[in-house]
N, C-alpha and C. Protein backbone atom coordinates (compact mmCIF):
# COMPACT_ATOMS: atom_id res chain seq x y z
N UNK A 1 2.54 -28.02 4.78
CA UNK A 1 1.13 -27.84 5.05
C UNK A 1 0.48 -29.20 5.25
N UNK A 2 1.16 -30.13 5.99
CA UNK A 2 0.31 -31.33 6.39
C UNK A 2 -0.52 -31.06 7.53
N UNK A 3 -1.47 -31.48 7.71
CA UNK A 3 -2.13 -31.38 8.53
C UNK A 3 -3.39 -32.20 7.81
N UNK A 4 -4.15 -32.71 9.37
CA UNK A 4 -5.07 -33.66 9.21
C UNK A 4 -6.80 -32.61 9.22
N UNK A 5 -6.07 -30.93 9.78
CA UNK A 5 -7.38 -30.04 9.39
C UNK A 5 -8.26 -30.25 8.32
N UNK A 6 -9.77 -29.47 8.24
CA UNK A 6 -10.64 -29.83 7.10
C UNK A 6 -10.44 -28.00 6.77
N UNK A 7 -10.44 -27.25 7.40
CA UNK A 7 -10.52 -26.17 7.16
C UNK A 7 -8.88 -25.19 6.98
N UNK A 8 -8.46 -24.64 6.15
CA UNK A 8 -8.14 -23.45 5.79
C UNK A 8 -8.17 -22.22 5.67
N UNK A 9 -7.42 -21.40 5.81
CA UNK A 9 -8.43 -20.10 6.33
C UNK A 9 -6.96 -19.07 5.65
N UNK A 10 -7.65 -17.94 4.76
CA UNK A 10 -6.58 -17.16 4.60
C UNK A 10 -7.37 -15.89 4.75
N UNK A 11 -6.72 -14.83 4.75
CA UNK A 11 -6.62 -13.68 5.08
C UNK A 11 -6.98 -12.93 3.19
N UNK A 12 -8.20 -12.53 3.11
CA UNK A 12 -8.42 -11.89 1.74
C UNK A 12 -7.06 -10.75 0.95
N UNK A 13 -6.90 -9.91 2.22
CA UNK A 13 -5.67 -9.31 1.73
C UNK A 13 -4.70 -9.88 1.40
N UNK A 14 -4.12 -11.14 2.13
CA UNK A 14 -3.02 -11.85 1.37
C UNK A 14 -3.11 -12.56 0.18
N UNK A 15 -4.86 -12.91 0.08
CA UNK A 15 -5.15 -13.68 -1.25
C UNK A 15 -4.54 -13.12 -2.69
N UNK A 16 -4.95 -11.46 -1.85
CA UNK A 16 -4.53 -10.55 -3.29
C UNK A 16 -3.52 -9.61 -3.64
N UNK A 17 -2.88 -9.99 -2.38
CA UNK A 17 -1.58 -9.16 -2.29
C UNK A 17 -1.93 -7.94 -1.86
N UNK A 18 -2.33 -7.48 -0.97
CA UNK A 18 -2.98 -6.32 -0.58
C UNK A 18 -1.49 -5.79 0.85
N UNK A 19 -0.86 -4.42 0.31
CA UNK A 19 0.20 -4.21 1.02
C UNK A 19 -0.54 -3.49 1.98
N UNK A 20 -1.32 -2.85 2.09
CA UNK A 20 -1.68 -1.55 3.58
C UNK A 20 -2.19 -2.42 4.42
N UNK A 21 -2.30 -1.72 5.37
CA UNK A 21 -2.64 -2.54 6.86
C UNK A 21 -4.37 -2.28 6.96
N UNK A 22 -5.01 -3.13 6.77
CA UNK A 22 -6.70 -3.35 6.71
C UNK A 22 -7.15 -3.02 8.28
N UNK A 23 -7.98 -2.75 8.67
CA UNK A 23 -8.36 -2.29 9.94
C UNK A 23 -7.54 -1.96 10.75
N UNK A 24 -6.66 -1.25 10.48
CA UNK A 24 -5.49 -0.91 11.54
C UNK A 24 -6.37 -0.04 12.93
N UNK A 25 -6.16 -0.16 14.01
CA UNK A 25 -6.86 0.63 15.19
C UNK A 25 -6.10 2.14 14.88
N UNK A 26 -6.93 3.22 15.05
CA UNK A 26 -6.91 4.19 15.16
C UNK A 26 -8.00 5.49 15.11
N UNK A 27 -8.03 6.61 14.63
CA UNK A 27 -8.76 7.35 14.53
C UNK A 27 -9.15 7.62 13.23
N UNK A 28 -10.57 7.63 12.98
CA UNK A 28 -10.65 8.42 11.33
C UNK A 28 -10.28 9.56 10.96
N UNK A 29 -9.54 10.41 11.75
CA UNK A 29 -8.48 11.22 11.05
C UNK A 29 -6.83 11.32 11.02
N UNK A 30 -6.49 9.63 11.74
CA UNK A 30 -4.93 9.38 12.26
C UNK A 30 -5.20 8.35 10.85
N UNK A 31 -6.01 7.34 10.16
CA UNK A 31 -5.63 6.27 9.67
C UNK A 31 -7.53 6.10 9.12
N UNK A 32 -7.70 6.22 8.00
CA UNK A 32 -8.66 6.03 7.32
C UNK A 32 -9.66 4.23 7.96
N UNK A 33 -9.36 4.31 9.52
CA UNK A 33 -9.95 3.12 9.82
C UNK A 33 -11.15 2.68 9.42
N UNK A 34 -10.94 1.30 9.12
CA UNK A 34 -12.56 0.14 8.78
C UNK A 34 -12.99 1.09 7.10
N UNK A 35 -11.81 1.64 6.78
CA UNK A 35 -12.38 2.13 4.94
C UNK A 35 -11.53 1.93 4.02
N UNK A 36 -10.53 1.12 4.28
CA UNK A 36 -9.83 0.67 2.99
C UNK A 36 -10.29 0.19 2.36
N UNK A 37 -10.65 0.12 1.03
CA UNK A 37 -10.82 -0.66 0.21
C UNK A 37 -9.82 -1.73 -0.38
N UNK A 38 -10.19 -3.02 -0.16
CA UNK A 38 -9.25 -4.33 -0.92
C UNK A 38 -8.76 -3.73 -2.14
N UNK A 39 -7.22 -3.82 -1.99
CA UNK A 39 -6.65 -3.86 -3.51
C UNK A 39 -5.78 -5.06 -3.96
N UNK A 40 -5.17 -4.96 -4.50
CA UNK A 40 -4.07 -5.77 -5.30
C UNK A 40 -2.53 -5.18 -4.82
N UNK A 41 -1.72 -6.04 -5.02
CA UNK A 41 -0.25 -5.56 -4.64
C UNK A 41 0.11 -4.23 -5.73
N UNK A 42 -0.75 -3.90 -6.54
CA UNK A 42 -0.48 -2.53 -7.48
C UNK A 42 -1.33 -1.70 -7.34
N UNK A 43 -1.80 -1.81 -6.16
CA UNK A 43 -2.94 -0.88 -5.86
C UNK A 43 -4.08 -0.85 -6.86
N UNK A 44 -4.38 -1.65 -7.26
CA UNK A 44 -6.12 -1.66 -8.19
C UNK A 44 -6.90 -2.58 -7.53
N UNK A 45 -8.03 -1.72 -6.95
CA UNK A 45 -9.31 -2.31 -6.26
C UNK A 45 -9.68 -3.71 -6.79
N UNK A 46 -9.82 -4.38 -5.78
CA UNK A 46 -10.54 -5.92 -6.08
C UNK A 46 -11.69 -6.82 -5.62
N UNK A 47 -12.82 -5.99 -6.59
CA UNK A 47 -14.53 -6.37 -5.71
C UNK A 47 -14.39 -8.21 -5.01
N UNK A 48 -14.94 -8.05 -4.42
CA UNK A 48 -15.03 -9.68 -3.85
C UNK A 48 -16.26 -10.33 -4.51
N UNK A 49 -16.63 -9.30 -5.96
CA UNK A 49 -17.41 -10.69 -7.14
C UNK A 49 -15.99 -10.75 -8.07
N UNK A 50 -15.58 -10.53 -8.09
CA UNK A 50 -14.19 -10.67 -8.51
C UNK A 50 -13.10 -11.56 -8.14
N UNK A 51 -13.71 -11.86 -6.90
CA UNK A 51 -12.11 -12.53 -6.38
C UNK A 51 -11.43 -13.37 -7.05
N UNK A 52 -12.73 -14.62 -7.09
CA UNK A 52 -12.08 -15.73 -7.71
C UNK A 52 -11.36 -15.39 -9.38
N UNK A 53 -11.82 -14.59 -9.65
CA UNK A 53 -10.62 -14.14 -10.99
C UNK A 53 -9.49 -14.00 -10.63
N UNK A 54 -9.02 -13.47 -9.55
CA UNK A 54 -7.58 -13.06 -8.93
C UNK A 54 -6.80 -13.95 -9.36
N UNK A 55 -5.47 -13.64 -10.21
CA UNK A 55 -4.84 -14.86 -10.37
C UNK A 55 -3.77 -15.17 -8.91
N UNK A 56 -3.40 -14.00 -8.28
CA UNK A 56 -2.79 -14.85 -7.06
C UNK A 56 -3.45 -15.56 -6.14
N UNK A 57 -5.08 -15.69 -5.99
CA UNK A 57 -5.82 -15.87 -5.11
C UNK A 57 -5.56 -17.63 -6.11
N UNK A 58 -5.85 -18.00 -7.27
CA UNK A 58 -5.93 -18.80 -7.71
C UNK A 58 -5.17 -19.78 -7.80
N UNK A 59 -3.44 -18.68 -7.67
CA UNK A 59 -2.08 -19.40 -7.38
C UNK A 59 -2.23 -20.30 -6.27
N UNK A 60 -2.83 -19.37 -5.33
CA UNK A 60 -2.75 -19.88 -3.78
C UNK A 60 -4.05 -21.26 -3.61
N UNK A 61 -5.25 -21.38 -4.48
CA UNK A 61 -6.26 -22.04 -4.06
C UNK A 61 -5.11 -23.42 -4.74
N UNK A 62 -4.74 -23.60 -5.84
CA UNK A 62 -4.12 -24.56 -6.23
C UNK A 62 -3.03 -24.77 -5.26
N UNK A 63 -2.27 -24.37 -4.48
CA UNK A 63 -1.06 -24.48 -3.97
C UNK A 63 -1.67 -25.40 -2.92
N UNK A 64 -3.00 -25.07 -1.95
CA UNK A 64 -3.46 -25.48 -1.25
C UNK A 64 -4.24 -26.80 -1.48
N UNK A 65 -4.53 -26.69 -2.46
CA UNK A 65 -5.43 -27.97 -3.11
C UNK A 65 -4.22 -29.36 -2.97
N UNK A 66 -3.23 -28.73 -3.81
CA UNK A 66 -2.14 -29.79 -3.79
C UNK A 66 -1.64 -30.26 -2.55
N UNK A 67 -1.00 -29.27 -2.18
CA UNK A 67 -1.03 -29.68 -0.66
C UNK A 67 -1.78 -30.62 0.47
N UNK A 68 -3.36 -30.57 0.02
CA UNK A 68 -4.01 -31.64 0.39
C UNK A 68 -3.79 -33.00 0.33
N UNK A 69 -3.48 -32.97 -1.44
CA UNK A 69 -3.89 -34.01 -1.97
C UNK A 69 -2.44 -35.14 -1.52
N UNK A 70 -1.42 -34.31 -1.15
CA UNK A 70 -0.03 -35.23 -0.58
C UNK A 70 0.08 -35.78 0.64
């Protein structure tokens, strides 16, 4: 992760381990589109006043931090 970027950018579902496919295109009766709710890789909902509690989200802010700092 070198790079001379200022910005980072992740994907909330990966922050939290979120396995289903988030806006997948389809119909609201083929694929519950634009209504998933964010979960966790164990399926328990994860408000986004919450996030920063996430401990994988936290894994990942440190992983990235470090990464900077090399």
């Amino acid at each position: 992760m070198h790079t001379p970027a200022l910005l980072t950018a992740v994907a909330l579902t990966d922050a939290v381990g979120e396995r289903r496919s988030q806006n997948h295109p389809g119909t609201h009766t083929e694929y519950p589109n634009w209504q998933v709710p964010l979960a966790d890789a164990n399926g328990v909902p994860v408000l986004l006043d919450d996030m920063f509690d996430h401990p994988r989200l936290n894994r990942l802010l440190e992983a990235v931090r470090t990464a900077r700092q090399s």
